[in-house]
Protein backbone atom coordinates (compact mmCIF):
# COMPACT_ATOMS: atom_id res chain seq x y z
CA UNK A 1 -7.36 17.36 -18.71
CA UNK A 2 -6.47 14.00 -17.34
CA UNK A 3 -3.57 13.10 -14.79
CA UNK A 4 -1.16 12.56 -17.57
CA UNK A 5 -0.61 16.45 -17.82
CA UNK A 6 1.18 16.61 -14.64
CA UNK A 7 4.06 15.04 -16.33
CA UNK A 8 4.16 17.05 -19.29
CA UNK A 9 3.45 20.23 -17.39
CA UNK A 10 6.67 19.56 -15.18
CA UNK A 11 8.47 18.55 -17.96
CA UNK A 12 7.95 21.92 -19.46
CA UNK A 13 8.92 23.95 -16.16
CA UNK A 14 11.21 21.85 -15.12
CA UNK A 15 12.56 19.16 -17.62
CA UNK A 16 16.03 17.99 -16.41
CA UNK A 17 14.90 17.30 -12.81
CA UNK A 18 15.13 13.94 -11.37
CA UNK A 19 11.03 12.39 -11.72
CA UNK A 20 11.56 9.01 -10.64
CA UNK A 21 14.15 6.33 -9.97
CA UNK A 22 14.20 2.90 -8.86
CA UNK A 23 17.43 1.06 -9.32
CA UNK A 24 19.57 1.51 -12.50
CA UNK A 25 16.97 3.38 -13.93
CA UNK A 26 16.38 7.20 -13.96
CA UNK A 27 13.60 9.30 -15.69
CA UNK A 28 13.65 12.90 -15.88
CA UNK A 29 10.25 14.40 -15.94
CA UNK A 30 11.34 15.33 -19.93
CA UNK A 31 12.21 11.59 -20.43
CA UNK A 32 8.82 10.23 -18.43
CA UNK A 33 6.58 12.82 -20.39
CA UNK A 34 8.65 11.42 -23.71
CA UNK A 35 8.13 7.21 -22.47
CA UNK A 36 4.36 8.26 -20.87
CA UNK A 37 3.74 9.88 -24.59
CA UNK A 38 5.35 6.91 -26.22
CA UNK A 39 3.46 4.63 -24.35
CA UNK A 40 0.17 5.64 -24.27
CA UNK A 41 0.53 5.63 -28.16
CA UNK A 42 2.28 1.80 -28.10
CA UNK A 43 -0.86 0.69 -25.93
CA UNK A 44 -3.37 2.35 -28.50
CA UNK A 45 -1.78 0.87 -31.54
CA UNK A 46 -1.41 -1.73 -32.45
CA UNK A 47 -2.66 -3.35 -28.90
CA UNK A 48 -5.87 -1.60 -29.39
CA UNK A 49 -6.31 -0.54 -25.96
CA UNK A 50 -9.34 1.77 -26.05
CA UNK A 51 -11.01 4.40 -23.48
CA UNK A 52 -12.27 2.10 -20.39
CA UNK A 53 -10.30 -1.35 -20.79
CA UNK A 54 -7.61 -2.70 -18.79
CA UNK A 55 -4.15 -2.50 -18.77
CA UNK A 56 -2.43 -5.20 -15.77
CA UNK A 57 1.26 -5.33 -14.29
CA UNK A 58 3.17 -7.45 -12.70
CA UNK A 59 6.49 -6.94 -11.34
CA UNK A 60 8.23 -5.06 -8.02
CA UNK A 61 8.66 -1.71 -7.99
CA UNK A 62 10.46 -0.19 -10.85
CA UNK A 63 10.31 3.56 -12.49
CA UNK A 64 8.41 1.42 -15.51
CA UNK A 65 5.26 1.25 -14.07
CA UNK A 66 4.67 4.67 -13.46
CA UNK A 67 5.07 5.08 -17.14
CA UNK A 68 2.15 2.75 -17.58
CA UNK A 69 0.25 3.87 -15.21
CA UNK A 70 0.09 7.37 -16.84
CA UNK A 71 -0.13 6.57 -20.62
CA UNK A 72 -3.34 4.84 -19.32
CA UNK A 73 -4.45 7.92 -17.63
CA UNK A 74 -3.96 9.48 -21.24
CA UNK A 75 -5.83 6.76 -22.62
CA UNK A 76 -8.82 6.80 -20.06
CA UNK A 77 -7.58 2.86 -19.51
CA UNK A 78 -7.58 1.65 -16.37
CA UNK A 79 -4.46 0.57 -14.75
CA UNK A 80 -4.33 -2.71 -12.70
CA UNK A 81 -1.24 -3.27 -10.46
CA UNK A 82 -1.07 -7.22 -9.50
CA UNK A 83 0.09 -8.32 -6.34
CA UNK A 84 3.39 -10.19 -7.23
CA UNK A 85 3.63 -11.96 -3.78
CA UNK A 86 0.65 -13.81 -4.47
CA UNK A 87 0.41 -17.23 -6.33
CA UNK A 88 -0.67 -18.40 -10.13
CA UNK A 89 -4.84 -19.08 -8.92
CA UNK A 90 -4.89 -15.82 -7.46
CA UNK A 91 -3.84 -14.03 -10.45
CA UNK A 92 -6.12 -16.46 -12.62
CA UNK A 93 -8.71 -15.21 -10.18
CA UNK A 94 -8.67 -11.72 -10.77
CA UNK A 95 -7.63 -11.53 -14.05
CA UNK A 96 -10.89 -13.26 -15.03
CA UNK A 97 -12.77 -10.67 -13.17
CA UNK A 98 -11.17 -7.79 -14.59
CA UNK A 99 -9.93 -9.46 -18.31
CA UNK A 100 -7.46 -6.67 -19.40
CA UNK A 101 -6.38 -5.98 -22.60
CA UNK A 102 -2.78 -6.09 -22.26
CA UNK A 103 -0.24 -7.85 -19.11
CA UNK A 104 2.72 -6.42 -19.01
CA UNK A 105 5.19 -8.98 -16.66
CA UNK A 106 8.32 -8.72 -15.53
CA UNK A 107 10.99 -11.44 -16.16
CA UNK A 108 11.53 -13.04 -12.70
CA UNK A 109 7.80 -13.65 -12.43
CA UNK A 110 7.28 -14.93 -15.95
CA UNK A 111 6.63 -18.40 -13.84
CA UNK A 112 3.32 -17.06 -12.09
CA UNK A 113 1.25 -16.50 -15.69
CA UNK A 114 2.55 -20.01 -17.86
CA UNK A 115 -0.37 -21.41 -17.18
CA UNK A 116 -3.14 -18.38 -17.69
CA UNK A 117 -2.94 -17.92 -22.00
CA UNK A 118 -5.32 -20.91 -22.06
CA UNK A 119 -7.83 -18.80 -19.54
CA UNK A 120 -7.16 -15.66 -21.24
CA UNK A 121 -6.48 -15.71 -24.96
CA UNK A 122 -7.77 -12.09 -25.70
CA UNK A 123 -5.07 -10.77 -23.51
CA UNK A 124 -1.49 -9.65 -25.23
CA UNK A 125 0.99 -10.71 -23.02
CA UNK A 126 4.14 -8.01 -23.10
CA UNK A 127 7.81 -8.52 -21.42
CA UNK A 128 8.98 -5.99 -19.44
CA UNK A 129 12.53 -6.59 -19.40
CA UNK A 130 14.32 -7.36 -22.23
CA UNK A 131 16.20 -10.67 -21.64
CA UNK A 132 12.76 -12.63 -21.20
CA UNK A 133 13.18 -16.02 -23.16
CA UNK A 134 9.88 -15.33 -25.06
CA UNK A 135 8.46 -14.14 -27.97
CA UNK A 136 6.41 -11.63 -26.44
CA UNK A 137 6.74 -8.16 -27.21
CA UNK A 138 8.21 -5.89 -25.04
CA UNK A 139 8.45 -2.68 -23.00
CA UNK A 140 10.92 -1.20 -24.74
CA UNK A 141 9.55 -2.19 -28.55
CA UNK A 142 6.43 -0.50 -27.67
CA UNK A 143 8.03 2.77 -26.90
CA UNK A 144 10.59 1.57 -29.92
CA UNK A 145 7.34 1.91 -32.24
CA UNK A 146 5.76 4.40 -31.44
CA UNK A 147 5.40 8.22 -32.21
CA UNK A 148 5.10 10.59 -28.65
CA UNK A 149 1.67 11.92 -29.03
CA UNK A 150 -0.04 9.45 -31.84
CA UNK A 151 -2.69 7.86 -30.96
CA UNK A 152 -3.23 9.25 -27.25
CA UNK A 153 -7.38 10.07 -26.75
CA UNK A 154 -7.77 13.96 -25.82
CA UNK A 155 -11.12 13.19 -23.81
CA UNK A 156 -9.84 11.54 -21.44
CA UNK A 157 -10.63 13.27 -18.27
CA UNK A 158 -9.94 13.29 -14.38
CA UNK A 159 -13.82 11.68 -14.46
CA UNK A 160 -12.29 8.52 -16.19
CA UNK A 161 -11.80 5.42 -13.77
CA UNK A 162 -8.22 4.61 -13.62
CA UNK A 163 -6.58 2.74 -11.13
CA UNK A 164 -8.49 -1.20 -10.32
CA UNK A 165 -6.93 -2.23 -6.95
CA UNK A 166 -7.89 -5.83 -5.37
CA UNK A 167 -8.67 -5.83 -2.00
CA UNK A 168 -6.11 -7.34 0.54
CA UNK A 169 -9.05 -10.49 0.40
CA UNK A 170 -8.57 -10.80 4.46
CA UNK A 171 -11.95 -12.32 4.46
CA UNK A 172 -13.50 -14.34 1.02
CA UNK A 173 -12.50 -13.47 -2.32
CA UNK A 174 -10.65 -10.12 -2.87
CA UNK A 175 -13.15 -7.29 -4.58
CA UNK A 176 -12.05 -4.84 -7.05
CA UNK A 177 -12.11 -1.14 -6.05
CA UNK A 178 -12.09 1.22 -9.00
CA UNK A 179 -10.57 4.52 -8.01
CA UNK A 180 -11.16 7.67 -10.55
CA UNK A 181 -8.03 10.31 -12.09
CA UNK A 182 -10.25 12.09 -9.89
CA UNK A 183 -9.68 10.33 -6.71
CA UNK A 184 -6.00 10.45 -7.29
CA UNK A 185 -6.26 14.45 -7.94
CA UNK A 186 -7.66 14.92 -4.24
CA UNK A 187 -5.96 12.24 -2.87
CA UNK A 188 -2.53 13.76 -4.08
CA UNK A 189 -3.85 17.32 -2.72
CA UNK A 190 -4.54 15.75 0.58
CA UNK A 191 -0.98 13.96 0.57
CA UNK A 192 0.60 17.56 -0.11
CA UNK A 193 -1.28 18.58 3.16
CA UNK A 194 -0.36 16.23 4.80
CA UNK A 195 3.29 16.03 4.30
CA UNK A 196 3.86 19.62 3.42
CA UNK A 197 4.45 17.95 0.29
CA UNK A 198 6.73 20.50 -2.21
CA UNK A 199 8.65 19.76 -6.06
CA UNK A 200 11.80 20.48 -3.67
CA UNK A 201 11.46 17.28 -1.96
CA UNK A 202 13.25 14.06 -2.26
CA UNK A 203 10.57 11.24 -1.34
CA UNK A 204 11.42 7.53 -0.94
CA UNK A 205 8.91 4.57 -1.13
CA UNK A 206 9.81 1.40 -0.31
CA UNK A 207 6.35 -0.30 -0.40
CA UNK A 208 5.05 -2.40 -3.43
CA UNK A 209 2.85 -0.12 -5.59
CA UNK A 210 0.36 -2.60 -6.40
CA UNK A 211 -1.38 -1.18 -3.22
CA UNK A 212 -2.97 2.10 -2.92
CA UNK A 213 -0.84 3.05 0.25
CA UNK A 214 2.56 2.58 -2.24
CA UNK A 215 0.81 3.91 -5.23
CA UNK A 216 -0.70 6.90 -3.62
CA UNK A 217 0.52 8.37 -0.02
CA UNK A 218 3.34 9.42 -1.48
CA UNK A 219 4.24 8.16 -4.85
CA UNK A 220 1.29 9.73 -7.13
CA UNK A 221 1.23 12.70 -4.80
CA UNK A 222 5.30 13.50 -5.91
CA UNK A 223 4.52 13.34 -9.45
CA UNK A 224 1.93 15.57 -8.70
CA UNK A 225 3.77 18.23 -6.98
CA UNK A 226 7.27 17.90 -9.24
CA UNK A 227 9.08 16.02 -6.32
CA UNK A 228 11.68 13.71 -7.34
CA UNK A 229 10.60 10.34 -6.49
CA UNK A 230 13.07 6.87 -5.46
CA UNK A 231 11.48 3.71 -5.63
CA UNK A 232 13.13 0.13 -4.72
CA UNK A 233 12.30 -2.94 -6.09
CA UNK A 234 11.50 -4.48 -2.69
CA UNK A 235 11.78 -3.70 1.14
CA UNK A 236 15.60 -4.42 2.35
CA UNK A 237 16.68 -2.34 5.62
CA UNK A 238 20.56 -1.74 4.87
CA UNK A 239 19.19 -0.27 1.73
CA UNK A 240 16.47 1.61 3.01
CA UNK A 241 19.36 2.99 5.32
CA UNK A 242 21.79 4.20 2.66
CA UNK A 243 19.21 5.68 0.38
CA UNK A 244 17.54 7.39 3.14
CA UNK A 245 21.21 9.36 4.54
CA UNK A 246 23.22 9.29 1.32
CA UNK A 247 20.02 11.13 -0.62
CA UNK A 248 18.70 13.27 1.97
CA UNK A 249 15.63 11.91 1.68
CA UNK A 250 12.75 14.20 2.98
CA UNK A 251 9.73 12.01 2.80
CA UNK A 252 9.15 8.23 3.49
CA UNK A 253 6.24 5.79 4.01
CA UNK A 254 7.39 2.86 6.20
CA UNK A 255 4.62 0.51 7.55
CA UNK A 256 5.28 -0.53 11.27
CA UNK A 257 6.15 -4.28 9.93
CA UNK A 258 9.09 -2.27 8.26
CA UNK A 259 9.92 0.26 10.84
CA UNK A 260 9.67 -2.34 13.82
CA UNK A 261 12.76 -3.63 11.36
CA UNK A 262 14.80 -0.55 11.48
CA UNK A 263 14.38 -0.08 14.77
CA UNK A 264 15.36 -3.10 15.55
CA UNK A 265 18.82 -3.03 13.70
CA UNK A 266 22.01 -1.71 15.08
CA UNK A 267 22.05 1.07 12.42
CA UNK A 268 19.16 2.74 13.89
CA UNK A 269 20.99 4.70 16.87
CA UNK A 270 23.55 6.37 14.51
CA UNK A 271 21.40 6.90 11.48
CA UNK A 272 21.52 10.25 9.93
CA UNK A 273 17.96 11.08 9.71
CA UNK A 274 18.67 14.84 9.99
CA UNK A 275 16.77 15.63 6.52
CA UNK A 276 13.85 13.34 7.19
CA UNK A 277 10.81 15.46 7.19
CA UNK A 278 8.66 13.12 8.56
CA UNK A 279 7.88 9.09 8.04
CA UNK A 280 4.32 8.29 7.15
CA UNK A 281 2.55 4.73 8.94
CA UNK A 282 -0.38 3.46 8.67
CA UNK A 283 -1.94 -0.39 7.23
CA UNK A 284 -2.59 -1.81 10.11
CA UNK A 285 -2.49 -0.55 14.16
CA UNK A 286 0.49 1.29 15.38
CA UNK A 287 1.80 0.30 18.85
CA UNK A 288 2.42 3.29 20.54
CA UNK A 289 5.93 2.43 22.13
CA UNK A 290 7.01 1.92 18.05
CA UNK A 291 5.91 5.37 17.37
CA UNK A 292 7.56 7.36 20.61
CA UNK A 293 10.56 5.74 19.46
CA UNK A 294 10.70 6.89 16.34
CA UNK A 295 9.71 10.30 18.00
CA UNK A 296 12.36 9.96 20.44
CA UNK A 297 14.80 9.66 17.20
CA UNK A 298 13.59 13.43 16.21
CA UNK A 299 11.78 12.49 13.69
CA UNK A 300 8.06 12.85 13.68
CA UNK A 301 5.98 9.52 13.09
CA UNK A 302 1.76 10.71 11.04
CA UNK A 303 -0.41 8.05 10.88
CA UNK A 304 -2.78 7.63 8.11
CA UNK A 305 -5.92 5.95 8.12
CA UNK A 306 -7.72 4.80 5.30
CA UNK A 307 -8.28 1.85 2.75
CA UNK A 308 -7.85 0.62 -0.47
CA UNK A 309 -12.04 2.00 -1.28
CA UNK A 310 -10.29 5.63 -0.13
CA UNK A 311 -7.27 6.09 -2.59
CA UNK A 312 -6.21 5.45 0.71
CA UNK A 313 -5.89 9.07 2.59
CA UNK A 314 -9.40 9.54 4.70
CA UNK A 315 -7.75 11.06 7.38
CA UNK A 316 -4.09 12.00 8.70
CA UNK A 317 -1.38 13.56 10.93
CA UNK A 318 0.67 15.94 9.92
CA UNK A 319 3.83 16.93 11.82
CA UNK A 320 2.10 19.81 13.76
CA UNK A 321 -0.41 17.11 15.36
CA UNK A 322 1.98 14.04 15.33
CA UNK A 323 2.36 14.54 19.07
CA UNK A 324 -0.80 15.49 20.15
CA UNK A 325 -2.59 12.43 17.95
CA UNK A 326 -0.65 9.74 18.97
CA UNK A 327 -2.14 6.14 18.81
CA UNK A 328 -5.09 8.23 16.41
CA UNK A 329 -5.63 7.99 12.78
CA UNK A 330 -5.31 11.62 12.86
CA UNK A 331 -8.19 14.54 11.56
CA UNK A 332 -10.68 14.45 8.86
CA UNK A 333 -8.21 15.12 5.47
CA UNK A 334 -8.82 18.47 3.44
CA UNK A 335 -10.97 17.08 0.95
CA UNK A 336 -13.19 14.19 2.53
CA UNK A 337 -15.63 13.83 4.96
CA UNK A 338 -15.86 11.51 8.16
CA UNK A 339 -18.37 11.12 10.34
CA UNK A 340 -18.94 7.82 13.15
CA UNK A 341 -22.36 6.30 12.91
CA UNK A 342 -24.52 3.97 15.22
CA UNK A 343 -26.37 1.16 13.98
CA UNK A 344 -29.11 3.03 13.10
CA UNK A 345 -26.81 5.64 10.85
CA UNK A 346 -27.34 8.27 13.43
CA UNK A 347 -24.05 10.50 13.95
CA UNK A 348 -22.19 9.49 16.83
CA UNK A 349 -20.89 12.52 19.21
CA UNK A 350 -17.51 12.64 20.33
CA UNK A 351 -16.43 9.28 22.26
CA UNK A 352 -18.87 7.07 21.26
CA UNK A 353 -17.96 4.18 18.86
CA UNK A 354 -19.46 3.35 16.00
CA UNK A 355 -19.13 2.55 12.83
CA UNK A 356 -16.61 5.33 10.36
CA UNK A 357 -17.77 6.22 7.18
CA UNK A 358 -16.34 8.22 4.46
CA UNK A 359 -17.57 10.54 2.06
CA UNK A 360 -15.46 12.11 -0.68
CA UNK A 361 -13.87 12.72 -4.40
CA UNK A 362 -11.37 10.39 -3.07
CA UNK A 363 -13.86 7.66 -2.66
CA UNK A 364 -14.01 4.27 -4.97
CA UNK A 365 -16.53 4.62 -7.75
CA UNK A 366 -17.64 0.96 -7.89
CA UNK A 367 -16.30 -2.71 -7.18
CA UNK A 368 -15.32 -4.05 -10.21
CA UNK A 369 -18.48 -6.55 -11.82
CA UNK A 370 -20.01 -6.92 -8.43
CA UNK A 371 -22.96 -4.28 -7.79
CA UNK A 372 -24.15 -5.65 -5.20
CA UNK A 373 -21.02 -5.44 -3.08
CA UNK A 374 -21.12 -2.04 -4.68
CA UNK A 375 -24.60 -0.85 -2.86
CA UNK A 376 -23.71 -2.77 0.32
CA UNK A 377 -20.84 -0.20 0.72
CA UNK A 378 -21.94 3.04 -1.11
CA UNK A 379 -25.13 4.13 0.20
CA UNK A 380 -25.93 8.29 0.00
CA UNK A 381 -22.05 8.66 -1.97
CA UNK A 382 -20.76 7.19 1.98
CA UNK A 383 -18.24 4.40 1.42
CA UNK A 384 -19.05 2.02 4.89
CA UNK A 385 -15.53 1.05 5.92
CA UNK A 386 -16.81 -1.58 8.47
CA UNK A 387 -14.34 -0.18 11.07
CA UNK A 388 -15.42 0.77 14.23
CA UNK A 389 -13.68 4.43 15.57
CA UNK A 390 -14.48 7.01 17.48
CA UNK A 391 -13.60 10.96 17.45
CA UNK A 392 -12.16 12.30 20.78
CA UNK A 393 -13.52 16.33 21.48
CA UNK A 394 -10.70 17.58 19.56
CA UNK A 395 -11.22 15.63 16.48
CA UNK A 396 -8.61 13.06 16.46
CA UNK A 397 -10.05 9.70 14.92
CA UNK A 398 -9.13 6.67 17.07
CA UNK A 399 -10.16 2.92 15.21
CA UNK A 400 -11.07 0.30 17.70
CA UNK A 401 -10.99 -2.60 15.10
CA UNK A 402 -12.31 -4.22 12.09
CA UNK A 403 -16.59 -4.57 12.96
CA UNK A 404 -16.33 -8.21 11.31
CA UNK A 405 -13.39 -8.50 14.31
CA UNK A 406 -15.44 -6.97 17.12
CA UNK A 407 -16.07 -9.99 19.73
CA UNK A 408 -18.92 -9.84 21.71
CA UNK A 409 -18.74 -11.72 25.27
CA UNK A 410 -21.30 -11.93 27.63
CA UNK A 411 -23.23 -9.03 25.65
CA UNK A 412 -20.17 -7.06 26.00
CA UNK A 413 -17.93 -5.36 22.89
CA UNK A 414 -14.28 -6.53 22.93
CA UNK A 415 -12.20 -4.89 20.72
CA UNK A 416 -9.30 -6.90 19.50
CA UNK A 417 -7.30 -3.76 18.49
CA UNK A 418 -7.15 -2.89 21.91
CA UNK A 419 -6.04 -5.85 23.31
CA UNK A 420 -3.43 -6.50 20.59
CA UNK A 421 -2.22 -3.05 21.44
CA UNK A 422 -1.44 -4.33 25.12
CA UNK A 423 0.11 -7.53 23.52
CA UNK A 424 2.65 -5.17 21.88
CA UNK A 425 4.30 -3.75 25.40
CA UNK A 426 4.46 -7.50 26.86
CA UNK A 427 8.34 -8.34 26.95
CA UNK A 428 8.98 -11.50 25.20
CA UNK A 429 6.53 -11.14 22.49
CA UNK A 430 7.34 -10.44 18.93
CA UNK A 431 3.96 -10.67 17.64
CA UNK A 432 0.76 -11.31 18.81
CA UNK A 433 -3.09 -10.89 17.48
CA UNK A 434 -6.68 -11.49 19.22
CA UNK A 435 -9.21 -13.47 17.85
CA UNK A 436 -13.18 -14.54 18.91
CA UNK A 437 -13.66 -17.85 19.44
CA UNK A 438 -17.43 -19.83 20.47
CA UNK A 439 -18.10 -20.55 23.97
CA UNK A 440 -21.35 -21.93 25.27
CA UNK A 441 -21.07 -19.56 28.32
CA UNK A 442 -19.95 -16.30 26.79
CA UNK A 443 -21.34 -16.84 23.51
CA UNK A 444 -17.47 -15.49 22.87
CA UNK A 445 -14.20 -15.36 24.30
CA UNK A 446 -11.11 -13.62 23.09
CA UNK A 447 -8.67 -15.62 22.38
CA UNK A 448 -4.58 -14.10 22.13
CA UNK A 449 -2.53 -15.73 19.81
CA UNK A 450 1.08 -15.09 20.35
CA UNK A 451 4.80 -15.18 18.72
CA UNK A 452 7.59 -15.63 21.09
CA UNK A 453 10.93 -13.30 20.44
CA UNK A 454 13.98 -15.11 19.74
CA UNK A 455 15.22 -16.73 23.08
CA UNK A 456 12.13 -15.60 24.95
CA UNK A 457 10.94 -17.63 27.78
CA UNK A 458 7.50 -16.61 28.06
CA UNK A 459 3.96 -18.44 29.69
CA UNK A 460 0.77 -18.16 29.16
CA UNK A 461 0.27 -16.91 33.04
CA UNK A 462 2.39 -14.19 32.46
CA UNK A 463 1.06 -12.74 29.50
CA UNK A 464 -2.60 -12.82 30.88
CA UNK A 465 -0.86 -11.11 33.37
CA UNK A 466 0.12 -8.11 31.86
CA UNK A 467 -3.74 -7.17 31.24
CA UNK A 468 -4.42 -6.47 34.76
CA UNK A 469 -5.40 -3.21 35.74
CA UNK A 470 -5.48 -1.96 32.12
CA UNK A 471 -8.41 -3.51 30.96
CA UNK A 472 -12.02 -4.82 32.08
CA UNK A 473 -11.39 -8.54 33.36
CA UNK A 474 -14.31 -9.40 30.67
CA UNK A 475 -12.23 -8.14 27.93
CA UNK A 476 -9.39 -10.02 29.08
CA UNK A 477 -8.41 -13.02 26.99
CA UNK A 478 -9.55 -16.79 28.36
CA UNK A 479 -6.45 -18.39 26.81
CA UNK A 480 -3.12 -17.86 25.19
CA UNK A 481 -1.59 -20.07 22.15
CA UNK A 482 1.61 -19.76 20.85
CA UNK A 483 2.82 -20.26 17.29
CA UNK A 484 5.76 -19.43 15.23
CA UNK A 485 4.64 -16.52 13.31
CA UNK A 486 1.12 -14.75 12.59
CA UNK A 487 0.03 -15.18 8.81
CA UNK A 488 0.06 -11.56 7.40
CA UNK A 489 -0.17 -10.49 3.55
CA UNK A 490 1.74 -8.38 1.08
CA UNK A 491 1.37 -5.14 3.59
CA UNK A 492 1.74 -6.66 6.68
CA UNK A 493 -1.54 -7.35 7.84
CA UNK A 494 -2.40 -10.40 10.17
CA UNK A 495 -5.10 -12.38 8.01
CA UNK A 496 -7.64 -13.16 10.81
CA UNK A 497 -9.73 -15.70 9.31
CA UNK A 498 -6.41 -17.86 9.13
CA UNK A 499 -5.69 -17.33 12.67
CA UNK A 500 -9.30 -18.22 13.77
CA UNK A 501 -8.60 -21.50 11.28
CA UNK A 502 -5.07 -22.04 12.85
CA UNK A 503 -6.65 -21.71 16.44
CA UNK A 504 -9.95 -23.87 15.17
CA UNK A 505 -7.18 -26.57 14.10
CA UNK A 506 -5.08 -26.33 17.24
CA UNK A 507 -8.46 -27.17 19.40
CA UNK A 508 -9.43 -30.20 16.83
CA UNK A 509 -6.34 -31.48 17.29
């Protein structure tokens, strides 16, 4: 049995139902099991992808790479989504690491791999639209030539590796996390927990699928249930808007870069959200006046917390704790285990922090050719997240930050998290982050580095300010800098080490 069989399992119950749809394109889950058949045998032969090798995308979201991503599950390949917002290096990068077999791009970003046949000559580059100027094969010629069911390997299993996801790369060079059909199987369970996931439900996802939180909060999970599943290419709000009242959506993932954008345009008041279920969060920290706002809009906001190394679900809300675990990463998900550790790897009780670790089916089996990254973070089957959290008496996990973030001042911890989280109720801030910086006194000092909003007349004095009272005056920042904007990649993360580099500059200079 491999993960393939969902498809053509729901295909035979229910075959004219809606699977997926992103755009002008619209599978059934008769016409995905017929393309995921087709190719998974285009793939074997004559591209001779085999049991274990790589199969890479690029492109935005489309219904297309779903197809892929299950004929390699038939296979046993291993699927490698590329992040599309990232430049021509990167991709040279880890495409080098990983050397797949096959790279199926999509037309618009034809640009980003001109110069990588020279690096790779092995791989078979495939179109996957068919108006590319090129004489590559396509999408459509592989399904074109191929037989459903020839060629597709019976052994493959739910033990096979299958899905090679490249870290955000925050700090150094991004690692690849292998993730199992396995880890996808309880993953997808967990989701349907989570959610109250059911085939009757309409789920949207508007979040690229070359990361684990698009691939597999929701969008694995509805395949796996029989949902019907609406993709978009990219993130646009008026969109997200229509889709979400003219389909009577259920189900959405929206990362707070994307929901602060809702809320913040004038549609948001007079949305009909009446059939929305829920909305899913997670990424990054979650100010807590974003969520009661979306709570105060009737529909409940569940965090998630996890990471690319946990398929990503490690633990969750659901909508019968949304209230109660506000501001937490919610409990410990059906299938995984959690547990806060000190230095020493001694359980932590209840509110103390330390660092989380996670334990699980859902867990990464390896980073991709680097085993000693590999033992550093699997020791005992527990994956070491490097965040530090804590568990309050009724098991709600709460993160305190990154442990590569934690500042330590005058032998004190400062967590950054926490002060960014003030940062987010100052008025006249539209973004703001916390970063150490050396000081011969301290050994540390936090520094706050801060985005005005638009007309915003703000001072350093007055955002220092806000801290009082809420916060130990050693935790308190020693200085405020403003920029324009805070660097952030494809999900909407602030990359730290190029804030501490912007701030390193702005003292240089």
């Amino acid at each position: 049995m491999n993960l393939s069989d969902w498809i053509d399992k729901h295909a035979d119950f229910s075959p004219g139902k809606v699977a997926v749809r992103c755009g002008a394109l619209e599978l059934t889950y008769a016409e995905m099991a017929r393309d995921v058949s087709r190719m998974a045998a285009g793939l074997k032969a004559p591209l001779g992808v085999e049991r274990g090798d790589r199969v890479a995308l690029l492109a935005q979201n489309t219904a297309q790479t779903l197809v892929i991503a299950f004929a390699c599950a038939r296979l046993g390949a291993i699927f490698q989504p590329l992040n599309w917002r990232q430049a021509a290096p990167e991709h040279i990068y880890v495409l080098s690491d990983s050397r797949p077999k096959a790279l199926f791009v999509a037309s618009p970003l034809h640009n980003l791999v001109d110069g990588i046949a020279d690096d790779l000559p092995t791989m078979t580059f495939i179109s996957l639209d068919e108006d590319a100027e090129t004489d590559w094969p396509t999408y459509q010629s592989l399904l074109d030539g191929s037989l459903e069911g020839v060629g597709s390997d019976t052994h493959a299993s739910l033990e096979d590796s299958f899905l090679l996801c490249y870290t955000s790369g925050t700090t150094g060079r991004p690692k690849g996390a292998v993730l199992s059909q396995n880890a996808i199987f309880f993953n997808a369970v967990n989701s349907r927990h989570m959610h109250g996931l059911t085939g009757d439900d309409e789920v949207l996802v508007t979040i690229p699928l070359f990361h684990v939180g698009g691939m597999n909060i929701l969008s694995t999970p509805s395949l796996h249930v029989g949902a019907s599943l609406t993709l978009t290419s990219m993130f646009e709000v008026e969109q997200t808007f229509d889709i979400l009242e003219q389909r009577g959506i259920n189900l959405t993932v929206l990362v707070p870069a994307q929901l602060t954008a809702m809320l913040a345009h004038p549609r948001w008041q007079a949305a009909d959200l009446s059939r929305l279920r829920c909305i899913s969060t997670g990424s990054t920290s979650v100010p807590t006046r974003l969520i009661e706002r979306v709570h105060n809009k009737g529909v409940p906001l569940i965090q998630v917390y996890g990471s690319t190394e946990t398929t990503p679900l490690a633990t969750y809300l659901t909508i019968e704790t949304a209230q109660r675990g506000i501001g937490s990463g919610g409990k410990t998900a059906l299938h995984c285990e959690v547990k806060v550790v000190d230095d020493d790897g001694q359980t932590l009780p209840a509110g103390k922090s330390g660092e989380v670790l996670v334990k699980g089916p859902n867990v990464l089996k390896e980073y991709w050719n680097d085993p000693q990254s590999t033992q550093q973070a699997l020791k005992d089957d527990w994956f070491y997240t490097g965040d530090i959290g804590r568990f309050d008496e009724d098991g709600f996990l709460y993160i305190d930050d990154r442990k590569k973030d934690l500042i330590i001042s005058g032998g004190e911890n400062v967590y950054p998290a926490v002060l960014e989280n003030i940062l987010a109720d100052c008025p006249g801030i539209s973004e703001a982050t916390v970063v150490g910086q050396p000081n011969d006194k301290w050994g540390e000092v936090a520094i706050a580095v801060v985005a005005k909003a638009e007309g915003a007349e703000l001072e350093a004095e007055a955002v220092l300010r806000h801290f009082d009272g809420r916060i130990g005056r050693f935790a308190i920042p020693q200085e405020v800098i403003f920029v324009d904007a805070l660097p952030r990649n494809a999900m909407g993360k602030v990359v730290k080490d190029e804030v501490r580099a912007m701030v390193r500059d702005m003292k240089e200079a």
